[in-house]
C-alpha atoms as a PDB file:
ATOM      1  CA  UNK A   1    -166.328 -14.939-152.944  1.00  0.00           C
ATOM      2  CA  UNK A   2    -167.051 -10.863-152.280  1.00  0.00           C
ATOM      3  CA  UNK A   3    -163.372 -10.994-150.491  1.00  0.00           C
ATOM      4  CA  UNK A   4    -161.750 -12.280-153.992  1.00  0.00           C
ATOM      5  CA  UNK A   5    -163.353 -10.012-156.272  1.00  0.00           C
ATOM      6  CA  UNK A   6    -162.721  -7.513-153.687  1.00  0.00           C
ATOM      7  CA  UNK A   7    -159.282  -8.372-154.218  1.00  0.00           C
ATOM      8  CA  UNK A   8    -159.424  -8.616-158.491  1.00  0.00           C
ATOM      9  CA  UNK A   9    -161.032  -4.882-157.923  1.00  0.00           C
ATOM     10  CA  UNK A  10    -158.575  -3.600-155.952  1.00  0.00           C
ATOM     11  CA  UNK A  11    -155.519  -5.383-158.485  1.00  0.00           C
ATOM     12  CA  UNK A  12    -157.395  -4.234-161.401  1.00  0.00           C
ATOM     13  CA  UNK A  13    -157.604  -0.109-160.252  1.00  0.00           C
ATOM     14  CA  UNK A  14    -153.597  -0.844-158.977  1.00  0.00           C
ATOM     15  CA  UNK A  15    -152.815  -1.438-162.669  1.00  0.00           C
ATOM     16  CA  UNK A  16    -155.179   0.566-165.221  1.00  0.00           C
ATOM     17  CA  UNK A  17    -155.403   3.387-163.049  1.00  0.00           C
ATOM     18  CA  UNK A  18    -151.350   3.008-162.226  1.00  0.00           C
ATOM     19  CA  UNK A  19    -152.272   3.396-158.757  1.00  0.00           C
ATOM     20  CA  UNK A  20    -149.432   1.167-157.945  1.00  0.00           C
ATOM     21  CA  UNK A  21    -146.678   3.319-157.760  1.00  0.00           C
ATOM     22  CA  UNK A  22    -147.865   5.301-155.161  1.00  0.00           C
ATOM     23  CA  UNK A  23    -147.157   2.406-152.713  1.00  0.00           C
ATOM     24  CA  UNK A  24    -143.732   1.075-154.630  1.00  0.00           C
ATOM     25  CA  UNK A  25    -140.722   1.670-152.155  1.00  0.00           C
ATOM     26  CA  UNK A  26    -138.814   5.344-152.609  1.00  0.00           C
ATOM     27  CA  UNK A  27    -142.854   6.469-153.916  1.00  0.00           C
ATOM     28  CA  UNK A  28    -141.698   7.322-157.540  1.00  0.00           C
ATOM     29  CA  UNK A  29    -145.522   7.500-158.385  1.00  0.00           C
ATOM     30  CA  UNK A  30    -146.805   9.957-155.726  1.00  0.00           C
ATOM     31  CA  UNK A  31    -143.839  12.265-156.346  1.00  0.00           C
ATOM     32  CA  UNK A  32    -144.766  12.467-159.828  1.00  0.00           C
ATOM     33  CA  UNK A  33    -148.268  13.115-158.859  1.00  0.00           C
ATOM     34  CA  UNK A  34    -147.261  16.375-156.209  1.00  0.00           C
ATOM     35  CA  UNK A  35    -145.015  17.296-158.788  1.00  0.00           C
ATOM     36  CA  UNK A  36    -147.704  17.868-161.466  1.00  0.00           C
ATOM     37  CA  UNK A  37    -150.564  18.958-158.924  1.00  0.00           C
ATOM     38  CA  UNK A  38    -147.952  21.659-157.609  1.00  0.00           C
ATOM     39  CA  UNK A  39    -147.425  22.605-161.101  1.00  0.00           C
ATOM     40  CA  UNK A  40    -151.152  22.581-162.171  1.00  0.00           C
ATOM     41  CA  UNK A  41    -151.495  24.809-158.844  1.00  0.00           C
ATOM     42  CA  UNK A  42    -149.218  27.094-160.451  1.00  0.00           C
ATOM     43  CA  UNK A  43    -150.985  27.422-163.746  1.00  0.00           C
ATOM     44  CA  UNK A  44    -154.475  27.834-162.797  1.00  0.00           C
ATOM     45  CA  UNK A  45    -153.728  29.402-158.958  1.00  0.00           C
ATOM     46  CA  UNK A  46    -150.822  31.435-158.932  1.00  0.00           C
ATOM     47  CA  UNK A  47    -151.288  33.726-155.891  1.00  0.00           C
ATOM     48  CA  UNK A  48    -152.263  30.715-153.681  1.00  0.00           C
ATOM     49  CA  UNK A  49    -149.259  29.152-154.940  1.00  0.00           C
ATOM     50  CA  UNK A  50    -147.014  31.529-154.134  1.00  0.00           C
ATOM     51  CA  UNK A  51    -148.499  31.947-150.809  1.00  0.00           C
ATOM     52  CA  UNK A  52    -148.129  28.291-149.931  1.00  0.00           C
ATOM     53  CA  UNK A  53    -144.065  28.604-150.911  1.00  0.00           C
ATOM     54  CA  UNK A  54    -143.418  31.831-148.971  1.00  0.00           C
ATOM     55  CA  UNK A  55    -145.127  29.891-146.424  1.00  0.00           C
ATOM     56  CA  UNK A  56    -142.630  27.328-146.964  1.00  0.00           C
ATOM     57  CA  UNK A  57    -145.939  24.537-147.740  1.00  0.00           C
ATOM     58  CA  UNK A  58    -145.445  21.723-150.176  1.00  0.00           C
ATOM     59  CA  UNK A  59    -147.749  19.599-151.843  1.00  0.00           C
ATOM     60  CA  UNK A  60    -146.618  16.569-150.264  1.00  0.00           C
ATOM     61  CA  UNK A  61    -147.583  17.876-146.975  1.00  0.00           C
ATOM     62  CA  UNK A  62    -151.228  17.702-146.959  1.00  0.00           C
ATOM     63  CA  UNK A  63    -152.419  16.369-150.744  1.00  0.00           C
ATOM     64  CA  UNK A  64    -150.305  12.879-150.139  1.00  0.00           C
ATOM     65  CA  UNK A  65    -153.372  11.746-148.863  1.00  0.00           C
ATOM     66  CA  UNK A  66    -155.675  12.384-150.871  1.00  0.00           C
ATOM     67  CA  UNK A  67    -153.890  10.294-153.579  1.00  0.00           C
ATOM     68  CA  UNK A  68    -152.437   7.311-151.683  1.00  0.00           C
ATOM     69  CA  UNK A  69    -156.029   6.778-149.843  1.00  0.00           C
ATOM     70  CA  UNK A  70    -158.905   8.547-153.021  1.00  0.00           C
ATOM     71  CA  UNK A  71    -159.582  11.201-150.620  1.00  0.00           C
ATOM     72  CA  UNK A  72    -160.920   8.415-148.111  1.00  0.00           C
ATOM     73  CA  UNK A  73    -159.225   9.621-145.417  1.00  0.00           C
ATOM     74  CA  UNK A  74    -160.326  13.008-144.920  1.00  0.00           C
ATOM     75  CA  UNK A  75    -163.504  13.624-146.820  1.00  0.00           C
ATOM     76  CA  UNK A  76    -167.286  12.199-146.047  1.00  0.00           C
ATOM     77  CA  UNK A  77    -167.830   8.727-147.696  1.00  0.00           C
ATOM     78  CA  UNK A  78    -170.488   9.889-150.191  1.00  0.00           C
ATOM     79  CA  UNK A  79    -167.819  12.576-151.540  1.00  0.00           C
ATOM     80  CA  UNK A  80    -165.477   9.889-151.804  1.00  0.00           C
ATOM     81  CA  UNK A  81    -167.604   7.647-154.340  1.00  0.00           C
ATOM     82  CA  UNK A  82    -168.507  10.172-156.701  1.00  0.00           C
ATOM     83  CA  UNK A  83    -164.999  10.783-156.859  1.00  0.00           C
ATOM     84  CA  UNK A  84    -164.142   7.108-157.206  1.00  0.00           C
ATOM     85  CA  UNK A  85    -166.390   6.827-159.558  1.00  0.00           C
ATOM     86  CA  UNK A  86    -165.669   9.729-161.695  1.00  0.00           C
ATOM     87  CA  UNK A  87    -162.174   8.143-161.550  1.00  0.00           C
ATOM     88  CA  UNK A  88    -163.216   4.758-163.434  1.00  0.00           C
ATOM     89  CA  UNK A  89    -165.042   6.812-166.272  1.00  0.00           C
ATOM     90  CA  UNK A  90    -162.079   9.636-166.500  1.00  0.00           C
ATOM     91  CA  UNK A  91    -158.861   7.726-165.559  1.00  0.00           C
ATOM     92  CA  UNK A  92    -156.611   8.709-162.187  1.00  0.00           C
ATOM     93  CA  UNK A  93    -155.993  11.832-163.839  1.00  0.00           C
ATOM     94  CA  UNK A  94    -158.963  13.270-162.773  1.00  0.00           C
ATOM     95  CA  UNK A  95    -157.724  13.139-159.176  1.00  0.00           C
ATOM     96  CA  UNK A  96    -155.367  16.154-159.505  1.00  0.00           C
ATOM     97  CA  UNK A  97    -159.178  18.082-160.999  1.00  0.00           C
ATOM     98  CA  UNK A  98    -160.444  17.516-157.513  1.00  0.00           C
ATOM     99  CA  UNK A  99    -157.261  18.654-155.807  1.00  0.00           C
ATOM    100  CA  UNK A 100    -157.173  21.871-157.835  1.00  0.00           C
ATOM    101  CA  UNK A 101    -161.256  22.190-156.689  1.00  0.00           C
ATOM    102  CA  UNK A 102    -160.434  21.967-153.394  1.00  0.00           C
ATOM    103  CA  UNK A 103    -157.899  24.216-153.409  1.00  0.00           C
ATOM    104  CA  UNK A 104    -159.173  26.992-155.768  1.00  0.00           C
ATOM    105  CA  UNK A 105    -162.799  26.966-153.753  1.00  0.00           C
ATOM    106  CA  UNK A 106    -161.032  27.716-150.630  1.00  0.00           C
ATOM    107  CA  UNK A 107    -158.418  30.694-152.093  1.00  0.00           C
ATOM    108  CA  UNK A 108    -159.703  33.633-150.465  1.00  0.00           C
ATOM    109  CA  UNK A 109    -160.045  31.763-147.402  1.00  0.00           C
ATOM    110  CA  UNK A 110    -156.589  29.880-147.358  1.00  0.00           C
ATOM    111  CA  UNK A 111    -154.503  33.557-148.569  1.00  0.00           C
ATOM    112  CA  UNK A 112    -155.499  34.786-145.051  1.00  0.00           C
ATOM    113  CA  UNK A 113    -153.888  32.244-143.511  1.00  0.00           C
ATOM    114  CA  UNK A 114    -149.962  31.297-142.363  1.00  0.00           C
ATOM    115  CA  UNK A 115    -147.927  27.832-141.368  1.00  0.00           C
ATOM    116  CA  UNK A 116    -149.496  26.258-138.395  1.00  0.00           C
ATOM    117  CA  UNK A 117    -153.021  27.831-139.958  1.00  0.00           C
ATOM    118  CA  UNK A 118    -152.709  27.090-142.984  1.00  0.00           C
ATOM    119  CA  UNK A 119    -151.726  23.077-142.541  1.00  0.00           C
ATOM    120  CA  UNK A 120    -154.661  22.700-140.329  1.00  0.00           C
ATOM    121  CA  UNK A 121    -156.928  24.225-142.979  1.00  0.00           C
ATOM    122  CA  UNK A 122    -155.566  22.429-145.693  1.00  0.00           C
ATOM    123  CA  UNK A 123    -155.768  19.326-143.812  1.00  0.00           C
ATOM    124  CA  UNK A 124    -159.280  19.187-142.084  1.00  0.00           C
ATOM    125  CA  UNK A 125    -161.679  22.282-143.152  1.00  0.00           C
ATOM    126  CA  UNK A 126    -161.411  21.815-147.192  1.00  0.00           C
ATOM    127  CA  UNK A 127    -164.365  20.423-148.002  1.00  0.00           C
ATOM    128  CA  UNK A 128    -167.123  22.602-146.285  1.00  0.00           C
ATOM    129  CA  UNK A 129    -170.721  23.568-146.776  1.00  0.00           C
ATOM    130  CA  UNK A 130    -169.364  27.044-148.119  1.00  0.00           C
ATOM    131  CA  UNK A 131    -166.902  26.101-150.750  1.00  0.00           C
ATOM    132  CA  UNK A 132    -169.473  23.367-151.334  1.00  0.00           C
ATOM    133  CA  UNK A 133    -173.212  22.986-150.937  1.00  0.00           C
ATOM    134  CA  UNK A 134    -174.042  19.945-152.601  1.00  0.00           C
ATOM    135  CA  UNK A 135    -171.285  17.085-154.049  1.00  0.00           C
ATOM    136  CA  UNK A 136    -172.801  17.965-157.239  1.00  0.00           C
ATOM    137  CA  UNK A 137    -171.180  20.867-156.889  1.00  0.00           C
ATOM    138  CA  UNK A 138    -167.782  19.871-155.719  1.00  0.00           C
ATOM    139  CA  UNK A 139    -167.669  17.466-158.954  1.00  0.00           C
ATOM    140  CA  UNK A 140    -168.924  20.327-161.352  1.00  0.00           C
ATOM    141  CA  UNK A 141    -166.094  22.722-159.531  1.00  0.00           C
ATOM    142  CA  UNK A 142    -163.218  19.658-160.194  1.00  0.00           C
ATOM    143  CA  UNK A 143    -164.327  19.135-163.785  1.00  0.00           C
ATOM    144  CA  UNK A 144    -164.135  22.751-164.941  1.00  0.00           C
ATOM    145  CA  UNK A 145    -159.948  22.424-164.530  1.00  0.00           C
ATOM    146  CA  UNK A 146    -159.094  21.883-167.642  1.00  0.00           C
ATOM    147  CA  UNK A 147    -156.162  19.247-167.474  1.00  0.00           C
ATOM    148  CA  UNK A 148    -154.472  18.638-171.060  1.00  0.00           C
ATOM    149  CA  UNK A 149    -153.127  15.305-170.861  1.00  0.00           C
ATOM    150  CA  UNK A 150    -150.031  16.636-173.037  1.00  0.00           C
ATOM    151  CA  UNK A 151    -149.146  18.890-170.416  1.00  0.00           C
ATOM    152  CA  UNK A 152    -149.612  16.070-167.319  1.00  0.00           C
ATOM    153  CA  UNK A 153    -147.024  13.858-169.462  1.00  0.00           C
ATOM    154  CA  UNK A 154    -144.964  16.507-169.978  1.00  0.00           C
ATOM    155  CA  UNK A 155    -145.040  17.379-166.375  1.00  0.00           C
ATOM    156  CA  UNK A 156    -144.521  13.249-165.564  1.00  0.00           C
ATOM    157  CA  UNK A 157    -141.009  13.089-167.843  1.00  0.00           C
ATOM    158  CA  UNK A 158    -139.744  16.242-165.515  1.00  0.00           C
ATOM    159  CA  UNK A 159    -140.834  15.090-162.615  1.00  0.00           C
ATOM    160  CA  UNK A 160    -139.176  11.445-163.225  1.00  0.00           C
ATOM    161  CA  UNK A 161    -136.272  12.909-164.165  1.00  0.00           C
ATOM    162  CA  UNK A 162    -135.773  15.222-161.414  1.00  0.00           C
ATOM    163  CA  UNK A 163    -136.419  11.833-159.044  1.00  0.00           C
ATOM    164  CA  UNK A 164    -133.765  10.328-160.598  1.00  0.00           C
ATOM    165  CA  UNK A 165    -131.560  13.006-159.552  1.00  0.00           C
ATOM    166  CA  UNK A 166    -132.494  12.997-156.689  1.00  0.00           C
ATOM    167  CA  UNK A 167    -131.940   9.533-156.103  1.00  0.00           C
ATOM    168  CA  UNK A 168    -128.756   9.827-157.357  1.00  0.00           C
ATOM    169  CA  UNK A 169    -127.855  12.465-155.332  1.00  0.00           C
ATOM    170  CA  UNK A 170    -128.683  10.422-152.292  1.00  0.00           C
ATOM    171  CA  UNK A 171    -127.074   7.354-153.637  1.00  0.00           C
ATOM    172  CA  UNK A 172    -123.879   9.982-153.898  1.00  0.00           C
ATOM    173  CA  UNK A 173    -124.732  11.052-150.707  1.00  0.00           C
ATOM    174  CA  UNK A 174    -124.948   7.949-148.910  1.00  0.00           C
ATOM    175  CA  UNK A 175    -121.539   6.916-150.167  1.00  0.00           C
ATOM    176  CA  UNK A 176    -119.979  10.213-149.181  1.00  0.00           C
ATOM    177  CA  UNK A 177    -121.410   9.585-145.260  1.00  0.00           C
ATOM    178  CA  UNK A 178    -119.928   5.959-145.468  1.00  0.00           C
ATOM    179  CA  UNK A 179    -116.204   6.803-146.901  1.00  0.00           C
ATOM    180  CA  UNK A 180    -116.517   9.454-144.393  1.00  0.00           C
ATOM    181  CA  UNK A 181    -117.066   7.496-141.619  1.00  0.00           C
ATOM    182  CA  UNK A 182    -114.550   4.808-142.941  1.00  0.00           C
ATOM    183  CA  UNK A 183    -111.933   7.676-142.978  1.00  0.00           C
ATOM    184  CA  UNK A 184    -112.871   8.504-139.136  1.00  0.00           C
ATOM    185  CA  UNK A 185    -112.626   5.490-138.239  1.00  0.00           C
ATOM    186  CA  UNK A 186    -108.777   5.184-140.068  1.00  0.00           C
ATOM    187  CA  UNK A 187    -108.175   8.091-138.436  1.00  0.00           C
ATOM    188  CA  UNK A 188    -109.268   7.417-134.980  1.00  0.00           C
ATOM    189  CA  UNK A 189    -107.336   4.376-135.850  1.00  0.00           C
ATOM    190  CA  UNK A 190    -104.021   5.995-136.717  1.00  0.00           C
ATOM    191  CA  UNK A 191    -104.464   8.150-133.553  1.00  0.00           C
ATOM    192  CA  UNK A 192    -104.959   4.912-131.530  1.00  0.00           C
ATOM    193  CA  UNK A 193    -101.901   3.878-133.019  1.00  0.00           C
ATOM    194  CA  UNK A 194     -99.810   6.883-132.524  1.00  0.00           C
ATOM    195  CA  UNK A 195    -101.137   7.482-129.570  1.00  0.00           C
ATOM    196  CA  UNK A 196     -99.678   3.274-128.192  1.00  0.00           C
ATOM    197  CA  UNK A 197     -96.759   4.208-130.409  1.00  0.00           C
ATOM    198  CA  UNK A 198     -95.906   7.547-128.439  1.00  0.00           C
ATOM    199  CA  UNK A 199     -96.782   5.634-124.760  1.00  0.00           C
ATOM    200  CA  UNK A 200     -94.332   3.024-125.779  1.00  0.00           C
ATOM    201  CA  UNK A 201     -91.981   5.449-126.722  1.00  0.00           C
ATOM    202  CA  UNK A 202     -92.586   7.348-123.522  1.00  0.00           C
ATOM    203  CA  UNK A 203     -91.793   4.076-122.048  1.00  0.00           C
ATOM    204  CA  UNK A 204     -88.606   3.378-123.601  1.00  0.00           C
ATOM    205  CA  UNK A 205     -86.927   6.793-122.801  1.00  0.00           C
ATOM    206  CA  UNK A 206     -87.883   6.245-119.585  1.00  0.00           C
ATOM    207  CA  UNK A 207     -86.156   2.827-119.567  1.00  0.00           C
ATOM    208  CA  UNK A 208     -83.712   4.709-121.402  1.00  0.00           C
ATOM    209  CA  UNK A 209     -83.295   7.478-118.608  1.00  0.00           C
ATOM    210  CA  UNK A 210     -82.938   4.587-115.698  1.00  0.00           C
ATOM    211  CA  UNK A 211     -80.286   2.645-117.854  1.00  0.00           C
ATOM    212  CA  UNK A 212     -78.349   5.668-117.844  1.00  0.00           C
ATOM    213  CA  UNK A 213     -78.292   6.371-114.193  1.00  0.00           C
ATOM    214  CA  UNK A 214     -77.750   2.936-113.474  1.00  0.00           C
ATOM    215  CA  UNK A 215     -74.563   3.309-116.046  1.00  0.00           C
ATOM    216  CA  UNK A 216     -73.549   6.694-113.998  1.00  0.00           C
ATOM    217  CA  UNK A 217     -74.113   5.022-111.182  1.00  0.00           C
ATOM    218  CA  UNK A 218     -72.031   2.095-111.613  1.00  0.00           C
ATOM    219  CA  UNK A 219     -68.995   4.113-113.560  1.00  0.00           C
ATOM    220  CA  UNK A 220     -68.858   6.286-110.271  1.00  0.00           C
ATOM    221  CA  UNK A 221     -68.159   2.838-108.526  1.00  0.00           C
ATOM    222  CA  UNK A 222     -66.105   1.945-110.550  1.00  0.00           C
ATOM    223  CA  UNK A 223     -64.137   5.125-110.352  1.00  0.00           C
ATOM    224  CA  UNK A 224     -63.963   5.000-106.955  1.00  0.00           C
ATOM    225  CA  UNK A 225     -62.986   1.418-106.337  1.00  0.00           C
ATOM    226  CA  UNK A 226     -60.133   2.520-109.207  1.00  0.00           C
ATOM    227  CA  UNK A 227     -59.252   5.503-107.101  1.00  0.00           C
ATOM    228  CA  UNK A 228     -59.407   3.707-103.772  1.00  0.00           C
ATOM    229  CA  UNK A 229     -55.939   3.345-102.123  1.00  0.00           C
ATOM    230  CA  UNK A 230     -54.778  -0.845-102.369  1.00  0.00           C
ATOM    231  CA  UNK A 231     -54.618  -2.270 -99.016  1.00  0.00           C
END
């Protein structure tokens, strides 16, 4: 059936090609892939990658994408199978090579550019007839990045390990929010509390206060029955 070994395709490129982590819950796998890509961006594009963090522009923001989906989602469908099928020669890899293409064809372009610009450039006008005549020429760009697979493992432990962290961090954080709630709540407890404690002491001084007038009251009666003259 063309559904079921659409399906054995699809499991088989989830686990050679370790596509599967992308999609796992907390996205382990796509951090570790905007962590090296903003790295790589570093090493072979410096100014441009300055320019995206004084423009306060991650990665994550508009190259998510093009991970999670094989470019599908924003690039032209013939674009898209070259790259897919570069990808089942070279490994997943390869995808961060395109991503560094895209980006280094459009420098000049993208360095003229700030926030709400910028995004919208990075996001829809990439691929273009300028940076790119032909696909040919898009896949020669991608596959003169040179990519050392040392340094993208390298990059993978310190990007895992700065996950962790973070998740840790959260996990920390998380628990602080909760024990401080549970200690507003104990408080607005113990206020409830004092607050019925101080009424009902309110309360009893005023019984108090009308216990002793009725005492004055009845010693003056008293008094004055004593005081009276017997008839």
């Amino acid at each position: 059936m063309p559904e079921e070994e659409a399906f054995a395709t699809l499991v088989h490129w989830m686990e050679d090609f370790r596509l599967r982590a992308l999609y796992k819950e907390g996205m382990e796998g796509l951090y570790v892939r905007m962590y090296q890509l903003n790295a790589l961006l570093q090493d072979h594009l410096p100014r441009l990658h300055r320019h995206l963090e004084e423009c306060g522009v991650q990665c994550m923001t508009f190259a998510s994408q093009w991970f999670m989906a094989l470019f599908a989602t924003d690039f032209p469908l013939p674009v898209v199978l070259r790259i897919v099928d570069i990808m089942l020669v070279e490994g997943a890899d390869v995808l961060l090579r395109f991503a560094l293409a895209l980006l280094g064809s459009n420098e000049d372009v993208l360095l003229e550019l700030r926030f709400e610009g910028l995004l919208d450039y990075l996001k829809r006008r990439l691929y273009n007839e300028t940076a790119f005549p032909t696909v040919d020429d898009f896949v020669a760009e991608a596959l003169r990045y040179k990519v050392p697979e040392r340094r993208l493992q390298k990059l993978e432990l310190h990007a895992r390990a700065h996950f962790e962290d973070m998740t840790r961090e959260k996990v920390e954080l998380v628990q602080l929010r909760t024990e401080r709630r549970e200690a507003e709540l104990r408080a607005r407890t113990a206020e409830a509390k004092l607050a019925d404690a101080q009424a009902e002491c309110a309360r009893i001084g005023a019984d108090l206060a009308r216990t002793k007038t009725d005492y004055a009251s009845a010693l003056e009666r008293i008094e004055d029955m004593v005081r009276a003259p017997a008839r």
